[in-house]
C-alpha atoms as a PDB file:
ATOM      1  CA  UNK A   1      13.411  10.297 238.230  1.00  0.00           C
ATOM      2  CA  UNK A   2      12.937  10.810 234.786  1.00  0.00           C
ATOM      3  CA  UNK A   3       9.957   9.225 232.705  1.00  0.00           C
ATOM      4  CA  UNK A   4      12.412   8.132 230.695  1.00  0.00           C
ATOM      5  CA  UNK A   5      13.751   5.744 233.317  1.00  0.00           C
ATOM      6  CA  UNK A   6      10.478   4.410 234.595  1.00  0.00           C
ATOM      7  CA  UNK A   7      10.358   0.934 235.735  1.00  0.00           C
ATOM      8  CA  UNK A   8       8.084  -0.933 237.930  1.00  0.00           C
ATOM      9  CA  UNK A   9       8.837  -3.855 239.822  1.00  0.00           C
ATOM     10  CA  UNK A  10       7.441  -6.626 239.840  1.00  0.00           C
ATOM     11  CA  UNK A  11       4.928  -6.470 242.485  1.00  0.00           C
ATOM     12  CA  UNK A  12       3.961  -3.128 241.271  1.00  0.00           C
ATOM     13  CA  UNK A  13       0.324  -3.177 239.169  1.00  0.00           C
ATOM     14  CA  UNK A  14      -0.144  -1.653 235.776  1.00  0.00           C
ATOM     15  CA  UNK A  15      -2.141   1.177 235.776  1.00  0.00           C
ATOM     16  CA  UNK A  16      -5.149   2.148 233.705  1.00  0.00           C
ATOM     17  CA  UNK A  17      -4.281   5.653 232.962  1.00  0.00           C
ATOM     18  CA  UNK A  18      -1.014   7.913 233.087  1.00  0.00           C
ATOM     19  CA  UNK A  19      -1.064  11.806 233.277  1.00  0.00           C
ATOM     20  CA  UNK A  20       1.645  13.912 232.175  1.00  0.00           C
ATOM     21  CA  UNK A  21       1.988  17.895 232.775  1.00  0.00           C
ATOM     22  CA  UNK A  22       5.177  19.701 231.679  1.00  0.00           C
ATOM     23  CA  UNK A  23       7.152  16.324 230.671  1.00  0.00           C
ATOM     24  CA  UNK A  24       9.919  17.663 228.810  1.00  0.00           C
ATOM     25  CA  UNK A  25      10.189  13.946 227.214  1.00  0.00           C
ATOM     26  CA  UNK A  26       7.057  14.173 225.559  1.00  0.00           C
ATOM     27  CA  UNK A  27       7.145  17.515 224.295  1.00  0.00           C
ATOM     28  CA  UNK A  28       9.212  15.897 220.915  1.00  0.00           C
ATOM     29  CA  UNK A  29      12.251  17.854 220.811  1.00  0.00           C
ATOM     30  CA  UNK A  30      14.260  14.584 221.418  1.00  0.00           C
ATOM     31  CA  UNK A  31      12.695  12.022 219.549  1.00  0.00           C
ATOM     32  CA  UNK A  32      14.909   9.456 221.345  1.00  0.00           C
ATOM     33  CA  UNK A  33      14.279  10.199 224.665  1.00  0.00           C
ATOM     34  CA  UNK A  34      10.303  10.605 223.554  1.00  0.00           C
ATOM     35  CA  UNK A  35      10.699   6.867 222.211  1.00  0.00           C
ATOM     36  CA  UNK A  36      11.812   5.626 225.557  1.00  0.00           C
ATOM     37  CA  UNK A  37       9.505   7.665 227.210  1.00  0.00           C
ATOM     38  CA  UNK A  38       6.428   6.102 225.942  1.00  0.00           C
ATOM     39  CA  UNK A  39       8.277   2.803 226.082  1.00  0.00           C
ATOM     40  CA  UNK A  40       8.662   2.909 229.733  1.00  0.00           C
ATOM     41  CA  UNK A  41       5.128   4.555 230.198  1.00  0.00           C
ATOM     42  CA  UNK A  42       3.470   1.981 227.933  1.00  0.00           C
ATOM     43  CA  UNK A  43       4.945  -1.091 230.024  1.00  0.00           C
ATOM     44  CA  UNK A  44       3.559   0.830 233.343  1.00  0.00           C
ATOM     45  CA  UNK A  45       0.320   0.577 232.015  1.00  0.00           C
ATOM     46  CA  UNK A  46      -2.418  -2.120 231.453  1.00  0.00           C
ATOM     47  CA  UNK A  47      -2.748  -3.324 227.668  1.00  0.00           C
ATOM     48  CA  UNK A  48      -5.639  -0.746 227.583  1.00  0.00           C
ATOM     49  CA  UNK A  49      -3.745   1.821 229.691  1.00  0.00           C
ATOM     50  CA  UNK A  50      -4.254   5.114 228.164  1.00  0.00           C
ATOM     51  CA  UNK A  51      -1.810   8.486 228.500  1.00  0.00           C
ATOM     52  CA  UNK A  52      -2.814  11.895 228.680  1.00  0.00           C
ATOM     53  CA  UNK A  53      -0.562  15.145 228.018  1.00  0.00           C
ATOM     54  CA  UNK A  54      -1.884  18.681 229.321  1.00  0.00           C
ATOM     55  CA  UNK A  55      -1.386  20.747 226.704  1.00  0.00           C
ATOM     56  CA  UNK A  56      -4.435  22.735 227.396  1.00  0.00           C
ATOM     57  CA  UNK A  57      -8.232  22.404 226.963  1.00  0.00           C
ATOM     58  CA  UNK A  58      -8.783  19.609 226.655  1.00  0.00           C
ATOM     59  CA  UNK A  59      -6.177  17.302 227.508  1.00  0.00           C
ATOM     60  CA  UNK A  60      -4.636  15.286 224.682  1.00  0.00           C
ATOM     61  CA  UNK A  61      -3.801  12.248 224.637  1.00  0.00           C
ATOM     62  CA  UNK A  62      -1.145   9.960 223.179  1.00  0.00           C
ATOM     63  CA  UNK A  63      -1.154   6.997 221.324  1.00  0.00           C
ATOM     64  CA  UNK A  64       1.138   4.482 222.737  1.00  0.00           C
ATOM     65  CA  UNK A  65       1.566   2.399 219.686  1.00  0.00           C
ATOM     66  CA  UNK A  66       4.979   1.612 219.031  1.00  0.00           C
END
């Protein structure tokens, strides 16, 4: 599935944290898909959820802001 197209259901719980490694939808070549992306990460993930991109030492991480 891609990130993209995330969605939980309802029973599902948020997570605290997300982890990303070789997502091309983050990488920001299509700023679209990027915007739904975090969109569908950032309603995966408690309101203090935080995501994290490896993109080498140390990881980085992404502000979810919209």
């Amino acid at each position: 599935m891609a990130i993209e197209h995330l969605k939980l259901s309802a029973r599902d719980e948020l997570f605290d944290m997300a982890f990303a490694m070789r997502v091309g939808a983050l990488d920001g070549r299509h700023p679209e898909v990027t915007r739904l992306a975090i969109k569908s990460i950032r309603a995966a993930l408690k309101p203090t959820g935080r995501l994290f991109i490896d993109g080498g030492n140390p990881l980085r991480e992404v502000s979810l802001q919209p």
